[in-house]
N, C-alpha and C. Protein backbone atom coordinates (compact mmCIF):
# COMPACT_ATOMS: atom_id res chain seq x y z
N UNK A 1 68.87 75.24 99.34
CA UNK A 1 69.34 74.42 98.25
C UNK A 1 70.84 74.15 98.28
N UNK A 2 71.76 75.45 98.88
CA UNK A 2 72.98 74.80 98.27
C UNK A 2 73.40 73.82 99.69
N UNK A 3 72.77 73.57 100.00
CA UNK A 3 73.07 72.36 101.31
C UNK A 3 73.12 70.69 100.87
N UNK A 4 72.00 71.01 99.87
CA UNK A 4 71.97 69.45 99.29
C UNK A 4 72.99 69.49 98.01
N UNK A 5 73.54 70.41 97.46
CA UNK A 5 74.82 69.99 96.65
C UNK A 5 76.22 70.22 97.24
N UNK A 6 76.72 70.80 98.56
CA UNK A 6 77.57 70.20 99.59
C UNK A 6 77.61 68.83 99.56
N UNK A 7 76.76 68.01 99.96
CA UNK A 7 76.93 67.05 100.32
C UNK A 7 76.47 65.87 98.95
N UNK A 8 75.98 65.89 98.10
CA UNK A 8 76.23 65.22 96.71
C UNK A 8 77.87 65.57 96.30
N UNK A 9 78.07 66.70 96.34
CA UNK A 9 79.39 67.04 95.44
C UNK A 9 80.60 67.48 96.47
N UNK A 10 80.26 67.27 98.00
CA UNK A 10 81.71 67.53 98.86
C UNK A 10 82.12 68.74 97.99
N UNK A 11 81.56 69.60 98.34
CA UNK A 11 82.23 70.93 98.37
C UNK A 11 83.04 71.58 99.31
N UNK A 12 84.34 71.99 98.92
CA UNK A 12 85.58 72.17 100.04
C UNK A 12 86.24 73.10 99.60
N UNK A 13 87.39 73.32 100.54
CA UNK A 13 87.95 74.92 100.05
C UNK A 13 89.12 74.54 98.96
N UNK A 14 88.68 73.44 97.99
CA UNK A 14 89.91 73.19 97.02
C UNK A 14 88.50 73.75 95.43
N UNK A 15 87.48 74.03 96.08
CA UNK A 15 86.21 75.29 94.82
C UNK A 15 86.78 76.73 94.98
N UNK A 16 85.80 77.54 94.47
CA UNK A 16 85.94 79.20 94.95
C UNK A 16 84.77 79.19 93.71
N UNK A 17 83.77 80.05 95.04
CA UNK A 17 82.86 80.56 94.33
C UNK A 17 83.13 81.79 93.49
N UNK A 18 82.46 82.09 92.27
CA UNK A 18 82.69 83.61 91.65
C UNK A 18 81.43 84.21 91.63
N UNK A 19 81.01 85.24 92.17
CA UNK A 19 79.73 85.80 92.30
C UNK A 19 79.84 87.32 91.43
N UNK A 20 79.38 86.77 89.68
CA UNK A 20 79.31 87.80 89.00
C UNK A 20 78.58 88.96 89.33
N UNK A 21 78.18 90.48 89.11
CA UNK A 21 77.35 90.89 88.90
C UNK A 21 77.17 92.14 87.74
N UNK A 22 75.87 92.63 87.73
CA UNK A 22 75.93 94.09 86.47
C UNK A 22 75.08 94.92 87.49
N UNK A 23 76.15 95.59 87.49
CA UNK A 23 75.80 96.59 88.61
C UNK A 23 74.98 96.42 89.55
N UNK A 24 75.28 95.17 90.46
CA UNK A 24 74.53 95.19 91.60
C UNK A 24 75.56 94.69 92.48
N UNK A 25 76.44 95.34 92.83
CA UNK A 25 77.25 95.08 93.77
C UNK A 25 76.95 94.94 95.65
N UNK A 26 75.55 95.28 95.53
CA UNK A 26 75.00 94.91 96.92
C UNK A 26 74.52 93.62 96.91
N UNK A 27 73.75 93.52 95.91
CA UNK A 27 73.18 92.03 95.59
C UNK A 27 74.03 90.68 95.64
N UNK A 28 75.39 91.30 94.83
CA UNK A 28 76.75 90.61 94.95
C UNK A 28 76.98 89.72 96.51
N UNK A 29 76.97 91.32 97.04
CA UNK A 29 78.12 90.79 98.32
C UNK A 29 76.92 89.79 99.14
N UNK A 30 75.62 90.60 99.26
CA UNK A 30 74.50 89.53 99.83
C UNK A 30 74.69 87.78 99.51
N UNK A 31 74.97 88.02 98.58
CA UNK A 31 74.55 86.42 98.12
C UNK A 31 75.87 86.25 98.50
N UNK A 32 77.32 87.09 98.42
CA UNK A 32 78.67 86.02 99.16
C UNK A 32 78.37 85.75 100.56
N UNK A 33 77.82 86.65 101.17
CA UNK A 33 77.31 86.54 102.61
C UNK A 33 76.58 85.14 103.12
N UNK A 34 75.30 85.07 102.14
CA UNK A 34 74.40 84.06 102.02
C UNK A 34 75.24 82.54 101.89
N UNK A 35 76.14 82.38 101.12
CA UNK A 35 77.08 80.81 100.81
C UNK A 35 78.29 80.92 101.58
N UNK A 36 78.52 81.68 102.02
CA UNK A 36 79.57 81.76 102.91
C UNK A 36 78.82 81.54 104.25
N UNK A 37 77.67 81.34 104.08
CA UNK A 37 77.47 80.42 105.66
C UNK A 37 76.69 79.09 105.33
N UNK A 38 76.83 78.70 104.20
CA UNK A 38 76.76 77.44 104.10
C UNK A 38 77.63 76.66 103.47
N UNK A 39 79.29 77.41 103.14
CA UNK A 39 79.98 76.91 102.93
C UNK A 39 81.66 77.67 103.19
N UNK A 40 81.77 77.62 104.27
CA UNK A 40 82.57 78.66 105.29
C UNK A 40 84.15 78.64 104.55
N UNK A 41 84.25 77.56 104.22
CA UNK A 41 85.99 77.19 103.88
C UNK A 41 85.93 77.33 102.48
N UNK A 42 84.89 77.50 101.82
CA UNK A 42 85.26 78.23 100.31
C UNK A 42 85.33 79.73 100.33
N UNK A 43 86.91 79.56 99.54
CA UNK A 43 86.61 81.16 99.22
C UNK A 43 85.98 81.50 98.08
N UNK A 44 85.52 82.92 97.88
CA UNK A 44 84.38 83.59 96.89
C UNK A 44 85.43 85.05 96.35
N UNK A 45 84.80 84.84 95.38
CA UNK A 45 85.48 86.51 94.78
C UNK A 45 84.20 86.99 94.16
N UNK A 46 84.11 88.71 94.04
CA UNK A 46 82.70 89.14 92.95
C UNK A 46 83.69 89.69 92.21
N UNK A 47 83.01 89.57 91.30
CA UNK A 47 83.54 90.28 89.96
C UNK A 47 81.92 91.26 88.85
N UNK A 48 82.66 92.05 87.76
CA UNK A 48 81.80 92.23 87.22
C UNK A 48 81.29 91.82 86.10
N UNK A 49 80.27 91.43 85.70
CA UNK A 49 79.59 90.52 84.58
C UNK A 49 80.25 91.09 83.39
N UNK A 50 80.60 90.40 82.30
CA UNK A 50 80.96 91.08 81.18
C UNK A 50 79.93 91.21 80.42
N UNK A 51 80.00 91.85 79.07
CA UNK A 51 78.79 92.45 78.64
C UNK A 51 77.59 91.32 77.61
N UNK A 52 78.09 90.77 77.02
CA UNK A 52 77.59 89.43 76.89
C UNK A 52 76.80 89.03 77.56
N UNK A 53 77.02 88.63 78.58
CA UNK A 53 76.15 87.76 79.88
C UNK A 53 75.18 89.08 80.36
N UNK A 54 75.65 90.48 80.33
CA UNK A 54 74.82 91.39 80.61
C UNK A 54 73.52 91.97 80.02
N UNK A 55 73.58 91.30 78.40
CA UNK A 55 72.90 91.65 77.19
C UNK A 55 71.52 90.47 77.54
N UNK A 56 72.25 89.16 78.40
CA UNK A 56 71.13 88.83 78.42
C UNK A 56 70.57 88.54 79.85
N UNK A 57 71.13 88.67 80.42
CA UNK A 57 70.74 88.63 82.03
C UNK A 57 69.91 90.10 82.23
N UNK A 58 70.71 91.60 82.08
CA UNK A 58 69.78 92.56 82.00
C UNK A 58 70.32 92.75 83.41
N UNK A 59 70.21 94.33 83.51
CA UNK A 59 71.03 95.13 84.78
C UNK A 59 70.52 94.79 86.14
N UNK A 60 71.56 94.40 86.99
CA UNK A 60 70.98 94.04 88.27
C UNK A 60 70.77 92.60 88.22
N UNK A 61 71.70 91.84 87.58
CA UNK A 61 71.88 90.46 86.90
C UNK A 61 72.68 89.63 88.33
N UNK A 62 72.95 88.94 88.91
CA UNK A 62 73.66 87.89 89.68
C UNK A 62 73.77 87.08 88.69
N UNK A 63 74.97 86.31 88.93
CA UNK A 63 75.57 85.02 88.42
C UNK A 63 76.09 84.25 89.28
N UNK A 64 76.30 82.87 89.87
CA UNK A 64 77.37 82.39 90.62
C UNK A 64 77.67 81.63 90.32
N UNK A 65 78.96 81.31 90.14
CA UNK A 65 79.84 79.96 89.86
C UNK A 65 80.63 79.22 90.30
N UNK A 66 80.68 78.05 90.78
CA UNK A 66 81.60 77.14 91.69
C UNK A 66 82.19 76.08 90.44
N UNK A 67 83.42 76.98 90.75
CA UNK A 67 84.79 76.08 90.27
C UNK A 67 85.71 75.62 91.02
N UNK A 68 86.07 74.28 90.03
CA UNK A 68 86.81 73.12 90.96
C UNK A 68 88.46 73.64 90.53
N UNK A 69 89.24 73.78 91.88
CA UNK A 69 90.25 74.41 91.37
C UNK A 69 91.43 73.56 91.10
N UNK A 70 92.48 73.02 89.82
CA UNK A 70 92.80 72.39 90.13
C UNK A 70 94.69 71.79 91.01
């Protein structure tokens, strides 16, 4: 999937992915692993989910977000 929004939305290294998680910091880095080879020149950071998003996502939660930087 994220191959066909590369190329609708020219995704370039002026994004950065954020790959939340709640306590799944393996799951995390997997999935930076995973878009970082389909999108090599963005950089990615993980971070950890705040508790909000954790209340409803539920432990072992992923999030990812591509922001346009400006």
């Amino acid at each position: 999937m994220p191959i066909q929004y590369e190329k609708k939305f020219d995704i370039n290294e002026n994004y950065t992915i954020y790959i939340m998680h709640s306590e799944a910091p393996d799951l995390a880095e997997k999935a930076r692993m995973i878009l970082a080879g389909h999108f090599p020149t963005v950089p990615s950071k993980i971070l950890p989910l705040g508790p909000a998003f954790t209340v409803q996502g539920g432990p072992y939660c992923v999030a990812i977000q591509l922001i346009l930087r400006q």
